[in-house]
PDB file of N, CA and C in Angstrom:
ATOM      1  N   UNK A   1     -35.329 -98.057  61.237  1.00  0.00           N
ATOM      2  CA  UNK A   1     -34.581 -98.711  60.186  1.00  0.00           C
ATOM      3  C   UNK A   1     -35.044 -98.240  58.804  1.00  0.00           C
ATOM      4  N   UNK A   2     -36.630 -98.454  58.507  1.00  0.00           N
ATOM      5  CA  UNK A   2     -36.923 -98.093  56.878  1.00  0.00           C
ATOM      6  C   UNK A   2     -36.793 -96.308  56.760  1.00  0.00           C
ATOM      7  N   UNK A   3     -36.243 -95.803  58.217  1.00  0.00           N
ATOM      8  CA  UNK A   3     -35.787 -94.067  57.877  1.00  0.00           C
ATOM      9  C   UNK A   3     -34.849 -93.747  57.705  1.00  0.00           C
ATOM     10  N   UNK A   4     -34.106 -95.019  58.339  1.00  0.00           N
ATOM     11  CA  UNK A   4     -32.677 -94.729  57.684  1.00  0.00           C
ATOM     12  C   UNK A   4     -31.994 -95.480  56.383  1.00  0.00           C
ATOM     13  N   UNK A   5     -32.745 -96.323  55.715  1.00  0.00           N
ATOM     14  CA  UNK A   5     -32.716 -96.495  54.500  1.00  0.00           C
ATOM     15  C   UNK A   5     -33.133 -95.475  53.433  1.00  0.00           C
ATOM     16  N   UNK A   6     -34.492 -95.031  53.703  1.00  0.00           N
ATOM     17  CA  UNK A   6     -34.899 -93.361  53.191  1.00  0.00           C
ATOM     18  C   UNK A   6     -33.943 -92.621  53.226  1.00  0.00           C
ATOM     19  N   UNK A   7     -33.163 -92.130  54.273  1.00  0.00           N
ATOM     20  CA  UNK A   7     -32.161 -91.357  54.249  1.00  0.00           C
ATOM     21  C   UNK A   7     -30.810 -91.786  53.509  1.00  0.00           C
ATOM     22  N   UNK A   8     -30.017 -92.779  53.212  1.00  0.00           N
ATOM     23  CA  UNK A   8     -29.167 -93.280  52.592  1.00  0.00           C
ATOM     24  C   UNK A   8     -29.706 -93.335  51.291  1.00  0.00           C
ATOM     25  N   UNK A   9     -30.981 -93.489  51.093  1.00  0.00           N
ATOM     26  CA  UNK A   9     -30.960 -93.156  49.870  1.00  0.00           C
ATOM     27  C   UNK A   9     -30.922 -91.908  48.794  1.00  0.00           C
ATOM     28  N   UNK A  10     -32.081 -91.343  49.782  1.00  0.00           N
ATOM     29  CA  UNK A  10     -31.879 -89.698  49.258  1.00  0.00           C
ATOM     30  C   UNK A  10     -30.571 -89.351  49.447  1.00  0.00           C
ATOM     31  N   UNK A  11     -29.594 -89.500  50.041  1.00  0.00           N
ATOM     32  CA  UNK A  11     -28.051 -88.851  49.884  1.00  0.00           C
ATOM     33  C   UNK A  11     -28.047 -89.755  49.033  1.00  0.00           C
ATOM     34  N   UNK A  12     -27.440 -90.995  48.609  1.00  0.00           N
ATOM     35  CA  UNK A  12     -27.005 -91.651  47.122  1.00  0.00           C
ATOM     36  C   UNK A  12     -27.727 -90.777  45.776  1.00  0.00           C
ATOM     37  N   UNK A  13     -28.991 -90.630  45.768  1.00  0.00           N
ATOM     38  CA  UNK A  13     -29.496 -89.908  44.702  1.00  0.00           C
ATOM     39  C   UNK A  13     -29.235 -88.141  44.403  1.00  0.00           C
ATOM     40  N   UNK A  14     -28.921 -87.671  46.172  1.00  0.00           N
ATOM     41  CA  UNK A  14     -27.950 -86.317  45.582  1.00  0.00           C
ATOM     42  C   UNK A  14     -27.114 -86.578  45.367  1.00  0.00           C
ATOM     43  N   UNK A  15     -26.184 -87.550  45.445  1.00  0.00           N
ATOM     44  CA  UNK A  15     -24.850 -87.389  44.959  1.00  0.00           C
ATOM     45  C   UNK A  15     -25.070 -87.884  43.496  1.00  0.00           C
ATOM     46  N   UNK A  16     -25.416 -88.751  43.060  1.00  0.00           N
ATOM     47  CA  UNK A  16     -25.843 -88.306  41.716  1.00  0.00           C
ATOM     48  C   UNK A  16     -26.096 -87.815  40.963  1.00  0.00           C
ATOM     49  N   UNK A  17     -26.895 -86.953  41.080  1.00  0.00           N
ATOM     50  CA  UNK A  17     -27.279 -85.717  40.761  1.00  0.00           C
ATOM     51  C   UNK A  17     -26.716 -85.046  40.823  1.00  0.00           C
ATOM     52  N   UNK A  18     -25.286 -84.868  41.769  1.00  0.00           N
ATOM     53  CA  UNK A  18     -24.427 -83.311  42.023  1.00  0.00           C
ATOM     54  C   UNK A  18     -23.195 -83.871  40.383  1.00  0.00           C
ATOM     55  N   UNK A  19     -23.271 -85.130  40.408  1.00  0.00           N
ATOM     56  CA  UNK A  19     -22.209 -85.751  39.514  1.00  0.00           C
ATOM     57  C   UNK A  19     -22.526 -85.669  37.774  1.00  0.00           C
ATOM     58  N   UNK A  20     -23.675 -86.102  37.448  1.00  0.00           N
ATOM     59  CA  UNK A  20     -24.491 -85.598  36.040  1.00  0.00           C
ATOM     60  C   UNK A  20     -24.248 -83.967  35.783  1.00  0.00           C
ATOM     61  N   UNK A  21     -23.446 -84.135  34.844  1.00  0.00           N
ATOM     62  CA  UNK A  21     -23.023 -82.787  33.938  1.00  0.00           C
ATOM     63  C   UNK A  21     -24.315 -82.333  33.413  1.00  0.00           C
ATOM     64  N   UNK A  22     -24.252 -80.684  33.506  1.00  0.00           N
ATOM     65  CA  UNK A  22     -25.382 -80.642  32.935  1.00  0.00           C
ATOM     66  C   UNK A  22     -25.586 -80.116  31.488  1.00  0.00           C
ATOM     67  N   UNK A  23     -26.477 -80.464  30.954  1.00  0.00           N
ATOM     68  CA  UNK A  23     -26.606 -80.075  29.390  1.00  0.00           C
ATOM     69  C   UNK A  23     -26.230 -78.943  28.887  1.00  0.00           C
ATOM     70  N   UNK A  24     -25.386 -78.749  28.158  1.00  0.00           N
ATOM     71  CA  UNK A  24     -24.605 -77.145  27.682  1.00  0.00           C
ATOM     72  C   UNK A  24     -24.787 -76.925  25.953  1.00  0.00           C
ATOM     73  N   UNK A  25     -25.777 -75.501  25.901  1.00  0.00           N
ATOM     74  CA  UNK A  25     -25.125 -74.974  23.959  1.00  0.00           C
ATOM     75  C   UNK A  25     -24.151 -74.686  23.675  1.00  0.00           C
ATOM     76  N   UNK A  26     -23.449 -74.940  22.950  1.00  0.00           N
ATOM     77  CA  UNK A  26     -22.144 -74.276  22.348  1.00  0.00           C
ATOM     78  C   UNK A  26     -22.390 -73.949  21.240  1.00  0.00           C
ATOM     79  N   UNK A  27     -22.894 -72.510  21.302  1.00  0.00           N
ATOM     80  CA  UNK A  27     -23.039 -71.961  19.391  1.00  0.00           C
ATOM     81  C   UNK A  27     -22.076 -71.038  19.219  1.00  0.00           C
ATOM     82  N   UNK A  28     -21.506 -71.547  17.934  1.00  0.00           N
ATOM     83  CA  UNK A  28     -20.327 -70.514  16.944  1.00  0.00           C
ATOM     84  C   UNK A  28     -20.443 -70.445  15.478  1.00  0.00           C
ATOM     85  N   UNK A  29     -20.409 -68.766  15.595  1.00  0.00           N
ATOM     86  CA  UNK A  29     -20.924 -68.707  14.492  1.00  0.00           C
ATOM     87  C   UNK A  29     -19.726 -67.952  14.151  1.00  0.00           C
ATOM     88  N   UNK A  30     -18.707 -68.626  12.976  1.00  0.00           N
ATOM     89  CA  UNK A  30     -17.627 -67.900  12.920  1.00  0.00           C
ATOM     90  C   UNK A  30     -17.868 -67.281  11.204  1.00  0.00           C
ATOM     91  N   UNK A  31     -17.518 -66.154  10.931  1.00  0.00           N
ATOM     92  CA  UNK A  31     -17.940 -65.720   9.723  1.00  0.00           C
ATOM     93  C   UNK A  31     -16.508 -64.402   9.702  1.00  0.00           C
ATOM     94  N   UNK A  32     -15.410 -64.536  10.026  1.00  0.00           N
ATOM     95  CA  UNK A  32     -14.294 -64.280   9.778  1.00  0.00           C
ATOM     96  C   UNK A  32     -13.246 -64.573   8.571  1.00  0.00           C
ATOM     97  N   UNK A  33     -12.636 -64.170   8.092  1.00  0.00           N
ATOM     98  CA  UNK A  33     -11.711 -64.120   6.546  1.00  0.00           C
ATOM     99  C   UNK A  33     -10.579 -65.373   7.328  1.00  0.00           C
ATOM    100  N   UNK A  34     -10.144 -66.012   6.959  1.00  0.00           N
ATOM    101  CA  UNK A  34      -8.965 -66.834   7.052  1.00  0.00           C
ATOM    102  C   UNK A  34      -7.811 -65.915   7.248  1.00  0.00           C
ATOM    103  N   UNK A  35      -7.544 -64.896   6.294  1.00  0.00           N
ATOM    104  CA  UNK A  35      -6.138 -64.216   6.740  1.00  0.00           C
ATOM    105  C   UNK A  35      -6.500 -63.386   7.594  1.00  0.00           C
ATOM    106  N   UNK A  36      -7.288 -63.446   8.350  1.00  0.00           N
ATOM    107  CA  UNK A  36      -7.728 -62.280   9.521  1.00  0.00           C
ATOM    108  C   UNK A  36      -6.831 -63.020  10.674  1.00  0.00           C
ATOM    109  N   UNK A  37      -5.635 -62.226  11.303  1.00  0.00           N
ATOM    110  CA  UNK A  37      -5.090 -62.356  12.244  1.00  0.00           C
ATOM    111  C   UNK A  37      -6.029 -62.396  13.613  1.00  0.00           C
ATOM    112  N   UNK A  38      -6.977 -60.977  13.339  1.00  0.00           N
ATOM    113  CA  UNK A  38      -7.460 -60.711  14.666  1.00  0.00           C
ATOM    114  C   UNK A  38      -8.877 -59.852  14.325  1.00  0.00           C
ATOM    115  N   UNK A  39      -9.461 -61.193  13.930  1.00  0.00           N
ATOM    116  CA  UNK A  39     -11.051 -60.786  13.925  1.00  0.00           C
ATOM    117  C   UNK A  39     -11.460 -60.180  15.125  1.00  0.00           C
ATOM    118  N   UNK A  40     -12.916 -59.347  15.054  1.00  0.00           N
ATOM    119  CA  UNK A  40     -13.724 -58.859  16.383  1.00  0.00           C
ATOM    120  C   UNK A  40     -14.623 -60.499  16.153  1.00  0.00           C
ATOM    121  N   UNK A  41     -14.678 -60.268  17.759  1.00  0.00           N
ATOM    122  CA  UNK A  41     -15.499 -61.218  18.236  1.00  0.00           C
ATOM    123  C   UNK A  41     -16.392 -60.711  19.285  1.00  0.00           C
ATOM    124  N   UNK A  42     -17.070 -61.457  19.637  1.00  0.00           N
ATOM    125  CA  UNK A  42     -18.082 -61.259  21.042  1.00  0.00           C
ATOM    126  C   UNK A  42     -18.479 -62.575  21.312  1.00  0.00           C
ATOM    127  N   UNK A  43     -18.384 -62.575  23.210  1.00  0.00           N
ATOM    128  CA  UNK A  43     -18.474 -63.406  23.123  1.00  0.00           C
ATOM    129  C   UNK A  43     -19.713 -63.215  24.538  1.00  0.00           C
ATOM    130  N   UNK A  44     -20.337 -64.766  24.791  1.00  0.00           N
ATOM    131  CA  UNK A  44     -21.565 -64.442  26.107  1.00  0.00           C
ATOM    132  C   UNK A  44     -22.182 -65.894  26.568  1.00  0.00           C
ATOM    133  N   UNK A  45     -22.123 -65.690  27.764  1.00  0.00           N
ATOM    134  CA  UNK A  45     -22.526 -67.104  28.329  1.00  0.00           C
ATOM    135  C   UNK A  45     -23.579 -66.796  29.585  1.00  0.00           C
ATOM    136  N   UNK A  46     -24.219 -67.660  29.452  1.00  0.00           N
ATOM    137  CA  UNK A  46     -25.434 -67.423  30.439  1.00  0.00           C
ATOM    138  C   UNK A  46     -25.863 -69.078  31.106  1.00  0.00           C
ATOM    139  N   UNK A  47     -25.453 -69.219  32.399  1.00  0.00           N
ATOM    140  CA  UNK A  47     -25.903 -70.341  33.413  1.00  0.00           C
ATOM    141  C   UNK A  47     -27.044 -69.978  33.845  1.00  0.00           C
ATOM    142  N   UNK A  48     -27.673 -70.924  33.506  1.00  0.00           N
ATOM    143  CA  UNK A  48     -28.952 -70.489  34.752  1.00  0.00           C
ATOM    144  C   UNK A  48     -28.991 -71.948  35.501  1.00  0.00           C
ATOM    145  N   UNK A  49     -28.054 -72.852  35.867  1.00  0.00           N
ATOM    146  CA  UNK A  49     -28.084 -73.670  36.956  1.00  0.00           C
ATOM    147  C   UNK A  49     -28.532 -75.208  36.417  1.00  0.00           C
ATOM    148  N   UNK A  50     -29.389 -74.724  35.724  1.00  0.00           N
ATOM    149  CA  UNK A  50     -29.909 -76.429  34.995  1.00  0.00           C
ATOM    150  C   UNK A  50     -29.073 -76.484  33.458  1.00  0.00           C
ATOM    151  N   UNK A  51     -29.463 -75.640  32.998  1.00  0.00           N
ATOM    152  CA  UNK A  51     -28.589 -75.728  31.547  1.00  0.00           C
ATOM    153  C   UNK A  51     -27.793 -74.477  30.955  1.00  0.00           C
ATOM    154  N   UNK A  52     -26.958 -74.107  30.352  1.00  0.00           N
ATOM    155  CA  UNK A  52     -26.183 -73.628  29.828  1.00  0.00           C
ATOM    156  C   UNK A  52     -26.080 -73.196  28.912  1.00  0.00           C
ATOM    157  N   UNK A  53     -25.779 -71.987  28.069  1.00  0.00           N
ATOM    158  CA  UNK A  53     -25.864 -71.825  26.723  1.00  0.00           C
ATOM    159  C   UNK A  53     -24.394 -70.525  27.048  1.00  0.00           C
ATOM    160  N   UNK A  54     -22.973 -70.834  25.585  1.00  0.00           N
ATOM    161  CA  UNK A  54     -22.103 -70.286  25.490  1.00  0.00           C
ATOM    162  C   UNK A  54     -22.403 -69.985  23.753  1.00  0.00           C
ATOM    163  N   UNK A  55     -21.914 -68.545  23.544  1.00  0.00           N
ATOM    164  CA  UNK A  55     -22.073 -68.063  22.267  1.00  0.00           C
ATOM    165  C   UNK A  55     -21.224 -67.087  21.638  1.00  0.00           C
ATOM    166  N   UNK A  56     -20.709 -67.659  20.594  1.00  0.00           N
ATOM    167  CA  UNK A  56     -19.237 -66.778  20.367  1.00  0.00           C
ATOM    168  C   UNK A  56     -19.432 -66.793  18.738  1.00  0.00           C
ATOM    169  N   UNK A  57     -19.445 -65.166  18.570  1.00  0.00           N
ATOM    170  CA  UNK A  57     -19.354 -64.525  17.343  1.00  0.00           C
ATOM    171  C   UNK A  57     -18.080 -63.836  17.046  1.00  0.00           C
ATOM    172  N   UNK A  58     -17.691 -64.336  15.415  1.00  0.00           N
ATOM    173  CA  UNK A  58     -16.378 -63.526  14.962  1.00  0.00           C
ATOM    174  C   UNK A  58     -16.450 -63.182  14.005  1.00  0.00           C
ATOM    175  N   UNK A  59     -16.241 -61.787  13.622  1.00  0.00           N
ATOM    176  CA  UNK A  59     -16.114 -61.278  11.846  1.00  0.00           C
ATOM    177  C   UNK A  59     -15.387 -60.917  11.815  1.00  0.00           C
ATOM    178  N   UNK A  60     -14.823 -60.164  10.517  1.00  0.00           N
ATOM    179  CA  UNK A  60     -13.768 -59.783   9.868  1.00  0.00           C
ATOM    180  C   UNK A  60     -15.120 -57.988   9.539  1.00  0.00           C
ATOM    181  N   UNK A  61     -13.957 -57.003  10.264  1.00  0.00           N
ATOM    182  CA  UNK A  61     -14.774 -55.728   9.306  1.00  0.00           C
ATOM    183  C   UNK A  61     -13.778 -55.352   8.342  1.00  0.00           C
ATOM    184  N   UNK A  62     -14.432 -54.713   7.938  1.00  0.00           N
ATOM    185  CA  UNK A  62     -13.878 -54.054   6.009  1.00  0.00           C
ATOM    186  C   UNK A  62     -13.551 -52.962   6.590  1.00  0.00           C
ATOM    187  N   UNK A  63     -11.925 -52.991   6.068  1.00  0.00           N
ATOM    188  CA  UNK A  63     -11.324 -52.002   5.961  1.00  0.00           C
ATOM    189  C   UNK A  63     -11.184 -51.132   5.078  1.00  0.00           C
ATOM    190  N   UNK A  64     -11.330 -49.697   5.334  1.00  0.00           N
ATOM    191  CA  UNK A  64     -11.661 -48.742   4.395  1.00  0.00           C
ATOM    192  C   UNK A  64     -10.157 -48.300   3.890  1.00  0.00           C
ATOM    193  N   UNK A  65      -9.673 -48.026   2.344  1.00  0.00           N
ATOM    194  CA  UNK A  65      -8.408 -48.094   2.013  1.00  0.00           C
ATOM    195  C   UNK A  65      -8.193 -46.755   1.471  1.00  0.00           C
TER     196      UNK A  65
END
């Protein structure tokens, strides 16, 4: 009986755990002109399973006239 309470519990606490979102960066660093139709950007994301980090760069280059 107290092993199969052990066991019902540890499954209740993975499923918890599968349900908790996990902590994510979102950095943007936008440094683009307003009338820029179609800035360069780059963009890069890296999971490593516990936490998250997404990173998106946009400029405007100078056009030579």
């Amino acid at each position: 009986m107290i092993r199969r309470r052990i066991a019902v519990g540890a499954i209740a606490l993975a499923l918890i755990g599968v349900g908790v979102r996990q902590p994510t960066a979102d950095l943007r660093i936008v440094t683009h002109d307003v009338g820029d139709l179609q800035p360069h950007r780059v963009q890069a994301a890296i999971d490593l399973g516990v936490v998250a980090v997404r990173l998106l760069v946009t400029w405007t280059a100078r056009q030579v006239r």
